[in-house]
Structure formats: structure tokens, C-alpha cells
PDB file of N, CA and C in Angstrom:
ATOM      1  N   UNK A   1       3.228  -5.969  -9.504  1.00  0.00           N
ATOM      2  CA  UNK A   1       3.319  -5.241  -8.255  1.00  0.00           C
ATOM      3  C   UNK A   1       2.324  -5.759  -7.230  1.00  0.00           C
ATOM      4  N   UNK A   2       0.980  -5.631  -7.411  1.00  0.00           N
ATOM      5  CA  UNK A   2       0.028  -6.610  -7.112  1.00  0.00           C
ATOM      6  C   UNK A   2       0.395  -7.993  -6.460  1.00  0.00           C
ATOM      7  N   UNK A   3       0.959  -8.408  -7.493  1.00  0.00           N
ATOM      8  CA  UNK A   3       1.139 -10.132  -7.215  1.00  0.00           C
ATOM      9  C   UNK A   3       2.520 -10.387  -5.421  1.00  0.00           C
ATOM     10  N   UNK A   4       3.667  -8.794  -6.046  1.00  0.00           N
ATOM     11  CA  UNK A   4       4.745  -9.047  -4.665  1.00  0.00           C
ATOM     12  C   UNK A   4       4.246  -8.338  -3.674  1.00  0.00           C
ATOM     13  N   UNK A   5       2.984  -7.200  -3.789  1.00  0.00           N
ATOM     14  CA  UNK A   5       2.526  -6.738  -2.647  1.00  0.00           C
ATOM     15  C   UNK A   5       1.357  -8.288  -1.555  1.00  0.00           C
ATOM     16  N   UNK A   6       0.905  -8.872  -2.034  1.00  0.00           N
ATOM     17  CA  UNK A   6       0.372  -9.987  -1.710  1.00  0.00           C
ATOM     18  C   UNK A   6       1.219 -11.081  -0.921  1.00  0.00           C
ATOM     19  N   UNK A   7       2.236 -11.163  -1.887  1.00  0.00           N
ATOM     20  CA  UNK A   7       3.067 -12.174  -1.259  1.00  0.00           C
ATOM     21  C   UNK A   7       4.058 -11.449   0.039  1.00  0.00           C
ATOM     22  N   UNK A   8       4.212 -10.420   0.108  1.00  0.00           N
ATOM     23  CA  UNK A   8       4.662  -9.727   1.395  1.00  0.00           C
ATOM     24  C   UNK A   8       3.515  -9.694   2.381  1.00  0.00           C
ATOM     25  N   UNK A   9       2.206  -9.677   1.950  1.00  0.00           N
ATOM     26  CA  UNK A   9       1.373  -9.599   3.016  1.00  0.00           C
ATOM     27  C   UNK A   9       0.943 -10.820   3.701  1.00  0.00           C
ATOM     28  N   UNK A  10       1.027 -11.988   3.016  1.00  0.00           N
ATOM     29  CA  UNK A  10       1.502 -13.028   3.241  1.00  0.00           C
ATOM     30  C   UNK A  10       2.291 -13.680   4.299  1.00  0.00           C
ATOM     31  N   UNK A  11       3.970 -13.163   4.106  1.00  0.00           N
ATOM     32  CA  UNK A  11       4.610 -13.383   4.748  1.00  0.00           C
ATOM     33  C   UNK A  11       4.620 -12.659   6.309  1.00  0.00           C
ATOM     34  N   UNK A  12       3.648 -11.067   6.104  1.00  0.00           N
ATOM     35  CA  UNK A  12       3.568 -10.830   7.152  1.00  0.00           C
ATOM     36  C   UNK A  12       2.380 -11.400   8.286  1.00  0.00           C
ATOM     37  N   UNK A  13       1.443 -12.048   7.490  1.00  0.00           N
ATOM     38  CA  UNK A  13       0.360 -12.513   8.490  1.00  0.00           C
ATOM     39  C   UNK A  13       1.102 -14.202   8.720  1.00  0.00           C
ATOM     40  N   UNK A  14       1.736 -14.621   8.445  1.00  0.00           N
ATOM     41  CA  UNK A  14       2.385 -15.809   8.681  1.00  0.00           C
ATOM     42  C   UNK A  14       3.658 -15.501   9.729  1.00  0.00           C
ATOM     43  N   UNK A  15       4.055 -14.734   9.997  1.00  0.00           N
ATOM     44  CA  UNK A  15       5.271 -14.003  10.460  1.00  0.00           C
ATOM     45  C   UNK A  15       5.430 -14.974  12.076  1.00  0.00           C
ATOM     46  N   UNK A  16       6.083 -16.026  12.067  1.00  0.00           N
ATOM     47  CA  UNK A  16       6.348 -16.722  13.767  1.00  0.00           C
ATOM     48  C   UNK A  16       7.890 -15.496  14.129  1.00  0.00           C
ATOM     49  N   UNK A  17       8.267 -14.418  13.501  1.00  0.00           N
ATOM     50  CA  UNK A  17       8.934 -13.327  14.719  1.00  0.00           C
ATOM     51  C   UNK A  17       9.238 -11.869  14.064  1.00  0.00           C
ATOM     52  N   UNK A  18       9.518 -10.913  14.689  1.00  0.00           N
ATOM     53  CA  UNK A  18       9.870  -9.998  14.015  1.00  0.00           C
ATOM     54  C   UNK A  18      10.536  -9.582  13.258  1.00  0.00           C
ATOM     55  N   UNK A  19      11.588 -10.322  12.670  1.00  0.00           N
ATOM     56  CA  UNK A  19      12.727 -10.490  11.568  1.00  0.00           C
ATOM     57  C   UNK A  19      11.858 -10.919  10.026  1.00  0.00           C
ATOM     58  N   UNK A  20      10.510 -11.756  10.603  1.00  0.00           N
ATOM     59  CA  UNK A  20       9.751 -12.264   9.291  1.00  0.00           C
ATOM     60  C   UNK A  20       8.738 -11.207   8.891  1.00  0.00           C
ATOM     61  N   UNK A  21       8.552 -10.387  10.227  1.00  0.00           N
ATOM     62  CA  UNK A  21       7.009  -9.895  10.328  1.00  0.00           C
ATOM     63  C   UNK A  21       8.020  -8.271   9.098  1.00  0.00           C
ATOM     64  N   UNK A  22       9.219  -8.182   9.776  1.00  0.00           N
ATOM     65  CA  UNK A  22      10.213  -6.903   8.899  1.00  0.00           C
ATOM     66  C   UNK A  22      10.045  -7.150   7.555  1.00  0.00           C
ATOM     67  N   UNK A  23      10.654  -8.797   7.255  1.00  0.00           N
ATOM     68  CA  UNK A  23      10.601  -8.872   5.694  1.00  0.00           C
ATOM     69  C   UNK A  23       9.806  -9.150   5.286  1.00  0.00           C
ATOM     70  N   UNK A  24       8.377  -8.883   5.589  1.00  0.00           N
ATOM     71  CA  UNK A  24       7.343  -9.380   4.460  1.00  0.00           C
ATOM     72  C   UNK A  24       6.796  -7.782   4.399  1.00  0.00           C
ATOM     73  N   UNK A  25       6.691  -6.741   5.646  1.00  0.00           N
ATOM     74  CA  UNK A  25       6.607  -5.421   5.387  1.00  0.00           C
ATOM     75  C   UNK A  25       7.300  -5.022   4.065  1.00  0.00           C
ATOM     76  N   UNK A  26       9.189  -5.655   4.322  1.00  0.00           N
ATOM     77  CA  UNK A  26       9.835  -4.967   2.885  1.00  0.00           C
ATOM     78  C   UNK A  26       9.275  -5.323   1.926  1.00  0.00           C
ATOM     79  N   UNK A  27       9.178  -6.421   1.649  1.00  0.00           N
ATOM     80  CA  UNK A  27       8.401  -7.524   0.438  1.00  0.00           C
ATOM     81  C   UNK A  27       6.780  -6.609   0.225  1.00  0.00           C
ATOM     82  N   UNK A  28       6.060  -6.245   0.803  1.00  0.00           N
ATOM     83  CA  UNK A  28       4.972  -5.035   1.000  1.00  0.00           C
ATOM     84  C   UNK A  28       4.792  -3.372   0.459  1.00  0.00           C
ATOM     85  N   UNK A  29       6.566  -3.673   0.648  1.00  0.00           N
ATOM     86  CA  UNK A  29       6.813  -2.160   0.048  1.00  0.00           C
ATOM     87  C   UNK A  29       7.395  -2.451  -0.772  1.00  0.00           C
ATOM     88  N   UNK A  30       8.144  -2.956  -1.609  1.00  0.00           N
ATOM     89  CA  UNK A  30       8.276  -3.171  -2.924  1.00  0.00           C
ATOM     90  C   UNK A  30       7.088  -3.232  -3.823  1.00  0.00           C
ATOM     91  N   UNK A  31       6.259  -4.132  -3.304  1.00  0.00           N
ATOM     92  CA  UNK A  31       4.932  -3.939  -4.408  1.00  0.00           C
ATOM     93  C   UNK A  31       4.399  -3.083  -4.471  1.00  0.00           C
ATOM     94  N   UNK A  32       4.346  -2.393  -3.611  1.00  0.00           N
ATOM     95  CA  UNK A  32       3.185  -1.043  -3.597  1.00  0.00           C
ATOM     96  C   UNK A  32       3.956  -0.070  -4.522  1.00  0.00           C
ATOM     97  N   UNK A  33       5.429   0.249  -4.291  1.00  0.00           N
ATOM     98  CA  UNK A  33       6.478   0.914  -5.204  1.00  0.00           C
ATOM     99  C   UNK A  33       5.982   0.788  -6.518  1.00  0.00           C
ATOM    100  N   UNK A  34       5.491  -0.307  -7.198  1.00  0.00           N
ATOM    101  CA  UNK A  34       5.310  -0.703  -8.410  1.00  0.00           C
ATOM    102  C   UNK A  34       3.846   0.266  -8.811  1.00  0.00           C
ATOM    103  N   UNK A  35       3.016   0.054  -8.163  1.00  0.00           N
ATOM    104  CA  UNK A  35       1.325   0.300  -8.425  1.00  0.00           C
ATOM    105  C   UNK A  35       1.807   2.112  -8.667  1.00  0.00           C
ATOM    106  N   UNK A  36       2.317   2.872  -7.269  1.00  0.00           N
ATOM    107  CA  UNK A  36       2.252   4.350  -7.875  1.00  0.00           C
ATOM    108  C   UNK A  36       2.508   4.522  -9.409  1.00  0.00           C
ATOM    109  N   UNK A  37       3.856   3.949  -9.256  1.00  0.00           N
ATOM    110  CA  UNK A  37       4.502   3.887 -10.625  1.00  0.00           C
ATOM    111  C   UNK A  37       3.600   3.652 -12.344  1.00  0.00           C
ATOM    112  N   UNK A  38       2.823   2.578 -12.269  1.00  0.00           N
ATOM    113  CA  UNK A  38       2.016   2.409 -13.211  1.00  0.00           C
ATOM    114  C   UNK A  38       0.972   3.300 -13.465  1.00  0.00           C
ATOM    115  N   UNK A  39       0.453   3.529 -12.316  1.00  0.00           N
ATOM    116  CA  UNK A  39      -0.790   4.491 -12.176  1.00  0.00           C
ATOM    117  C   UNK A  39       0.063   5.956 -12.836  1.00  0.00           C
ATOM    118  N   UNK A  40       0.453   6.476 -12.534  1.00  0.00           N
ATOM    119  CA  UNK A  40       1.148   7.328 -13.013  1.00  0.00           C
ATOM    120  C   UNK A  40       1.609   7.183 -14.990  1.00  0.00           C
ATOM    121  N   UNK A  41       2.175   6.166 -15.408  1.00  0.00           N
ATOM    122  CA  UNK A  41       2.078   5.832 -16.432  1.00  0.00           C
ATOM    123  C   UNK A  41       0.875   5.993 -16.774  1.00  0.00           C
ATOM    124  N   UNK A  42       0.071   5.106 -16.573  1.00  0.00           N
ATOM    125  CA  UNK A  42      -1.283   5.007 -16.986  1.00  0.00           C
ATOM    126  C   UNK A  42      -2.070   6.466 -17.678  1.00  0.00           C
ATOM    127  N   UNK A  43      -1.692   7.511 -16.762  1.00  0.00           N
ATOM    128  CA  UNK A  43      -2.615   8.824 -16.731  1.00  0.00           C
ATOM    129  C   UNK A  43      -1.469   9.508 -17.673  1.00  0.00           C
ATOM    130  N   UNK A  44      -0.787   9.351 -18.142  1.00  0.00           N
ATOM    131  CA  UNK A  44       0.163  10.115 -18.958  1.00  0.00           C
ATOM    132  C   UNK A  44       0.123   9.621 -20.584  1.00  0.00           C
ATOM    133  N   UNK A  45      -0.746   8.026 -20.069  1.00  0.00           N
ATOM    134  CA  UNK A  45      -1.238   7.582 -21.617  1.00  0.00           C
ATOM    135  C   UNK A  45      -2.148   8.089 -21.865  1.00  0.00           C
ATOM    136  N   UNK A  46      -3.326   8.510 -20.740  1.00  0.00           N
ATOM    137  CA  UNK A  46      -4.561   8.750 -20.899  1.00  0.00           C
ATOM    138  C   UNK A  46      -5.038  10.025 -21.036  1.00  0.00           C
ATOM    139  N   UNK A  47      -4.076  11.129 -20.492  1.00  0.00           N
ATOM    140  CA  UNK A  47      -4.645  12.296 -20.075  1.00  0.00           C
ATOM    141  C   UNK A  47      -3.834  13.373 -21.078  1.00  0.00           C
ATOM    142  N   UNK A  48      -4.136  14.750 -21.601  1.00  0.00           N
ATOM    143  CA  UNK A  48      -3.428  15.442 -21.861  1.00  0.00           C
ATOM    144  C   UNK A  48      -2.134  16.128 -20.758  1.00  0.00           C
ATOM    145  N   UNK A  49      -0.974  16.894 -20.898  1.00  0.00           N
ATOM    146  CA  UNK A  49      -0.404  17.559 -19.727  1.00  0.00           C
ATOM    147  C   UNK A  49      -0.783  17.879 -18.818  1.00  0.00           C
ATOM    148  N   UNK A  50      -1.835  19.576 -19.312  1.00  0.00           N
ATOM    149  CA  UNK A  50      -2.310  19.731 -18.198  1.00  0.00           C
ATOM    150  C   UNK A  50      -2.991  19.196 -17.163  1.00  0.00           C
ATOM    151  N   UNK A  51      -4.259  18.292 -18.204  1.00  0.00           N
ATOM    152  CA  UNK A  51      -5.207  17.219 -17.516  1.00  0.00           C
ATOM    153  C   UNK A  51      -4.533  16.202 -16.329  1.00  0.00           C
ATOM    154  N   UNK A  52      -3.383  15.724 -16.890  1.00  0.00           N
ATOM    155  CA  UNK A  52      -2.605  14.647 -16.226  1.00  0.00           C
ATOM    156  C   UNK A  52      -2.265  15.194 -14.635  1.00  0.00           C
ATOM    157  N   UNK A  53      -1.755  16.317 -14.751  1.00  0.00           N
ATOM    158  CA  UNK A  53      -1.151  17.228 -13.635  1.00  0.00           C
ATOM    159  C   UNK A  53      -2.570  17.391 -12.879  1.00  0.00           C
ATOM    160  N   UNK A  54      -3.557  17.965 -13.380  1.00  0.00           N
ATOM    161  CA  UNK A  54      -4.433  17.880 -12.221  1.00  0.00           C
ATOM    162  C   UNK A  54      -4.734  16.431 -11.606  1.00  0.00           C
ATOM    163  N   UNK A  55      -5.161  15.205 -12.473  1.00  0.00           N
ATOM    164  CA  UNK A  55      -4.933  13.582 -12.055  1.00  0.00           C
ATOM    165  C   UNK A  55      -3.885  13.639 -11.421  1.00  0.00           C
ATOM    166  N   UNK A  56      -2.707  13.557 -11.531  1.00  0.00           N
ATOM    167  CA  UNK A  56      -1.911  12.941 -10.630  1.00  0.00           C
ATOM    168  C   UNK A  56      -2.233  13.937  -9.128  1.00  0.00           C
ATOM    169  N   UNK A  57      -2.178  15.089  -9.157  1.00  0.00           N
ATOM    170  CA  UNK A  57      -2.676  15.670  -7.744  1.00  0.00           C
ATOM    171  C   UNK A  57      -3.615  14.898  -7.512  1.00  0.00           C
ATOM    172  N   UNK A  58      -4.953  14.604  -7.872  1.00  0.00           N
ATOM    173  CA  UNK A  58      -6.010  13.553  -7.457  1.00  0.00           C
ATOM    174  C   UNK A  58      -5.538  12.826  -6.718  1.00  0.00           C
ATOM    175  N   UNK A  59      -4.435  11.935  -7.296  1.00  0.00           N
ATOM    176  CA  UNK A  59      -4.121  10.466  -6.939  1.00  0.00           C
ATOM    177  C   UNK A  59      -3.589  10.848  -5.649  1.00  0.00           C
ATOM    178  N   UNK A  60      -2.120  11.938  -5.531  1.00  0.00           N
ATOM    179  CA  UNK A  60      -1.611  11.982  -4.688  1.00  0.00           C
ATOM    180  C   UNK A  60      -2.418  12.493  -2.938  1.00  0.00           C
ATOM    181  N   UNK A  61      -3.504  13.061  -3.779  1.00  0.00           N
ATOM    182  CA  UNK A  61      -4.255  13.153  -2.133  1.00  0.00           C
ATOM    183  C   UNK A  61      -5.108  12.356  -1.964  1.00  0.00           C
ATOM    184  N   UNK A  62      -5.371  11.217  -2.913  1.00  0.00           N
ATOM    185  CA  UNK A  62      -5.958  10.045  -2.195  1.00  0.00           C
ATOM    186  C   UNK A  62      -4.857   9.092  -1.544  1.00  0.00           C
ATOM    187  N   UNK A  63      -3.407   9.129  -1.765  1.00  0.00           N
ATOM    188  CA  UNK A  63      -2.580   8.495  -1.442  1.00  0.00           C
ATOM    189  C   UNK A  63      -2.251   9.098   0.071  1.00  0.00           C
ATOM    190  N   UNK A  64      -2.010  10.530   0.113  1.00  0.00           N
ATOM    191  CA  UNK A  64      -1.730  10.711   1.577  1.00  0.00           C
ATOM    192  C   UNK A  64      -2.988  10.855   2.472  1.00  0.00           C
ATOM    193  N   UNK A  65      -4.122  10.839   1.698  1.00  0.00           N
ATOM    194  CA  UNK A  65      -5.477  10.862   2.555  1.00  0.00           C
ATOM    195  C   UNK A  65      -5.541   9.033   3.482  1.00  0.00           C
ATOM    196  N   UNK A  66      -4.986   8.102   2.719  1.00  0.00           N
ATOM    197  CA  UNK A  66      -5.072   6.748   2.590  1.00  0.00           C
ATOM    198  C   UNK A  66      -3.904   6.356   3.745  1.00  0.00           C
ATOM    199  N   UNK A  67      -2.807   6.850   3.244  1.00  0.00           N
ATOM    200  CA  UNK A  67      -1.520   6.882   4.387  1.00  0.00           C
ATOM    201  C   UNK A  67      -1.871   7.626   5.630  1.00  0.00           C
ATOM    202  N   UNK A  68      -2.889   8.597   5.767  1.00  0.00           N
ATOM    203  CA  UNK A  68      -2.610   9.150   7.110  1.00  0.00           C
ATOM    204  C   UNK A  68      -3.905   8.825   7.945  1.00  0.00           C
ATOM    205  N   UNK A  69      -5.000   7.700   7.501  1.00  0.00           N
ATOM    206  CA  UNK A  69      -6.008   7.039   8.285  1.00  0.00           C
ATOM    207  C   UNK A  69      -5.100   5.970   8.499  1.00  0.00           C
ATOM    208  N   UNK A  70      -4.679   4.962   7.608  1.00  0.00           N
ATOM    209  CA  UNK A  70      -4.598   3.439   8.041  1.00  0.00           C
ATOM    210  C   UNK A  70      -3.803   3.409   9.097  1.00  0.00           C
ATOM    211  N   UNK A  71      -2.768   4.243   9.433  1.00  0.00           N
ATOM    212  CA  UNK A  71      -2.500   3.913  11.165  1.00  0.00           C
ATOM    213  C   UNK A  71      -3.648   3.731  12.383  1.00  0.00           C
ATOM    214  N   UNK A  72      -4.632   4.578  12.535  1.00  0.00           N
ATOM    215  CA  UNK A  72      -5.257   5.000  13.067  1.00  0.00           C
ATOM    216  C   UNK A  72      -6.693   3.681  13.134  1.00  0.00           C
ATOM    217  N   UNK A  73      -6.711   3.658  11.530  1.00  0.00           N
ATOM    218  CA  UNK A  73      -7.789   2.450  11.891  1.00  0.00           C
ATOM    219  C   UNK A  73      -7.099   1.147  11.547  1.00  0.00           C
ATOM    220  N   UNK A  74      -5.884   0.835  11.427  1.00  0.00           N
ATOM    221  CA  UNK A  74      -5.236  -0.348  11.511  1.00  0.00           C
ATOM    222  C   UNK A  74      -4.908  -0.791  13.530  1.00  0.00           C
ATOM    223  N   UNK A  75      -5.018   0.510  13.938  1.00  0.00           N
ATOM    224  CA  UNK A  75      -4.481   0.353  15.318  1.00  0.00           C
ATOM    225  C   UNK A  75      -5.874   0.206  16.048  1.00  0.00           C
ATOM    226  N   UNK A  76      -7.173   0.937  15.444  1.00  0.00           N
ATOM    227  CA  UNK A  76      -8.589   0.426  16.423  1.00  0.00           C
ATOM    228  C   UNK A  76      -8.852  -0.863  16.100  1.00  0.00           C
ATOM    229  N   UNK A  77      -8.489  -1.544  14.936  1.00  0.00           N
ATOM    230  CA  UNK A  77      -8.691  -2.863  14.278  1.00  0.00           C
ATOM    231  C   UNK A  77      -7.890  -3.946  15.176  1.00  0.00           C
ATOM    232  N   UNK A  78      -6.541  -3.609  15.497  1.00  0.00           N
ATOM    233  CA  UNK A  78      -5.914  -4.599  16.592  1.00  0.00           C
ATOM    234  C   UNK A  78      -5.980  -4.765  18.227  1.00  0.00           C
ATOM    235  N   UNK A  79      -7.065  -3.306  18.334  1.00  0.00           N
ATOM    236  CA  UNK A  79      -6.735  -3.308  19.650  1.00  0.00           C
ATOM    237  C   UNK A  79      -8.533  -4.387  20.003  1.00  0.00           C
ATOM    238  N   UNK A  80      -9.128  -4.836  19.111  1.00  0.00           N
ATOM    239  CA  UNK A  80     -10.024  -5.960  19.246  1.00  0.00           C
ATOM    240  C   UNK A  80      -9.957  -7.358  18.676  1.00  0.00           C
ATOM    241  N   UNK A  81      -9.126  -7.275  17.619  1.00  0.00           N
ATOM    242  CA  UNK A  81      -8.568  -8.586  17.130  1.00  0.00           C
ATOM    243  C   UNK A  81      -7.350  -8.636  17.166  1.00  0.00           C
ATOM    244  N   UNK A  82      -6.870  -9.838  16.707  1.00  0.00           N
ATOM    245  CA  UNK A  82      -5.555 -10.206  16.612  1.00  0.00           C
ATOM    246  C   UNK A  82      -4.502  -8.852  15.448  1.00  0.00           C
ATOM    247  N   UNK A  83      -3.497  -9.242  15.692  1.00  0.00           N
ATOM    248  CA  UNK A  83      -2.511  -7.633  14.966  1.00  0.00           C
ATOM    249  C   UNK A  83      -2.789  -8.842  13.942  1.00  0.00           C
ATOM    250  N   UNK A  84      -2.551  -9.816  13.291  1.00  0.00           N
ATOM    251  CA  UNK A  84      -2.460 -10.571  12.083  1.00  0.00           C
ATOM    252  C   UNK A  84      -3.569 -10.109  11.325  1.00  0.00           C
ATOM    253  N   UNK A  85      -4.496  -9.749  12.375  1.00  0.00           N
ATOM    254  CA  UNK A  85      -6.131  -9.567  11.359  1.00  0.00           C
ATOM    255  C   UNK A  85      -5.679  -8.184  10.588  1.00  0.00           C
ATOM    256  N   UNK A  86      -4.707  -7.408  10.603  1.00  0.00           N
ATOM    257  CA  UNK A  86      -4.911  -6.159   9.714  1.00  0.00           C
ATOM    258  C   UNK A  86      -4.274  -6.635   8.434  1.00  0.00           C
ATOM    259  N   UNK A  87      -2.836  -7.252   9.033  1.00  0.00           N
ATOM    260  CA  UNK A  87      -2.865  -8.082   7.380  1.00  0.00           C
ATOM    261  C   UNK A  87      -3.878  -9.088   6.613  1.00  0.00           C
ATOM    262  N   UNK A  88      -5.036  -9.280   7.433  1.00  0.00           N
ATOM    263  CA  UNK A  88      -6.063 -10.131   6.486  1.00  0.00           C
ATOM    264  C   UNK A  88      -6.705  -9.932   6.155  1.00  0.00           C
TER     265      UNK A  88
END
């Protein structure tokens, strides 16, 4: 997951138009698809039921805590460098 989230980010800091800059986003979101997924596995090897259920709440509000800054500081980040610099 790792390895196709990279290679989408890739394609998006390389991106010469918006058709490339689209598919390396998709290519971006496919990998990331993968990581919830494991992580989730992971804590179901590791944790009892109940335990797990409180972990995965953990995870999930570091996930929408994580989703609802990076607009915000992905957008103060471009408005001084280049938009390529957030993919780098």
C-alpha cells in the first residue's frame, strides 16, 4: 500500500497537466485504501474485542483529525511554494 501510495505521489509531483496530476491522486488513493485496511487487521491480531473497539476509535480520530487539517495546511504550504512542494 505504501509502495502504490508513493508511486501516485510521484506521478502527482511530476504531473506536466491535470489529467496526470487526477491519476496519480487516484494512484494516491488506492494506496492509502490499503494502510486503513491493515491497520485495522493489525489491532484485531493484537487487541482483545473490546480493547480493539476502543483502538480502532483511536485510529479513526486520528484519521479525521489528519483529514480535516491537511487542507488547510496543504493550502498555507502552496500559497508560499510551489503546489508540487505539498506532494514533496
Amino acid at each position: 500500500g505504501l509502495g502504490v501510495y508513493l508511486a501516485g505521489t510521484g506521478i502527482a509531483l511530476l504531473a506536466p497537466s491535470v489529467e496526470w496530476l487526477t491519476a496519480g491522486r487516484v494512484v494516491q488513493a488506492v494506496g492509502t485504501s490499503a494502510g486503513l485496511t491493515v491497520a485495522r487487521a493489525v489491532m484485531g491480531d493484537l487487541f482483545e474485542r473490546e480493547t480493539m473497539a476502543r483502538m480502532i476509535a483511536y485510529l479513526t480520530m486520528a484519521m479525521v483529525i489528519a483529514n480535516a487539517l491537511a487542507p488547510a495546511l496543504g493550502g498555507a504550504l502552496a500559497e508560499f511554494v510551489d503546489w508540487r512542494t505539498v506532494f514533496g
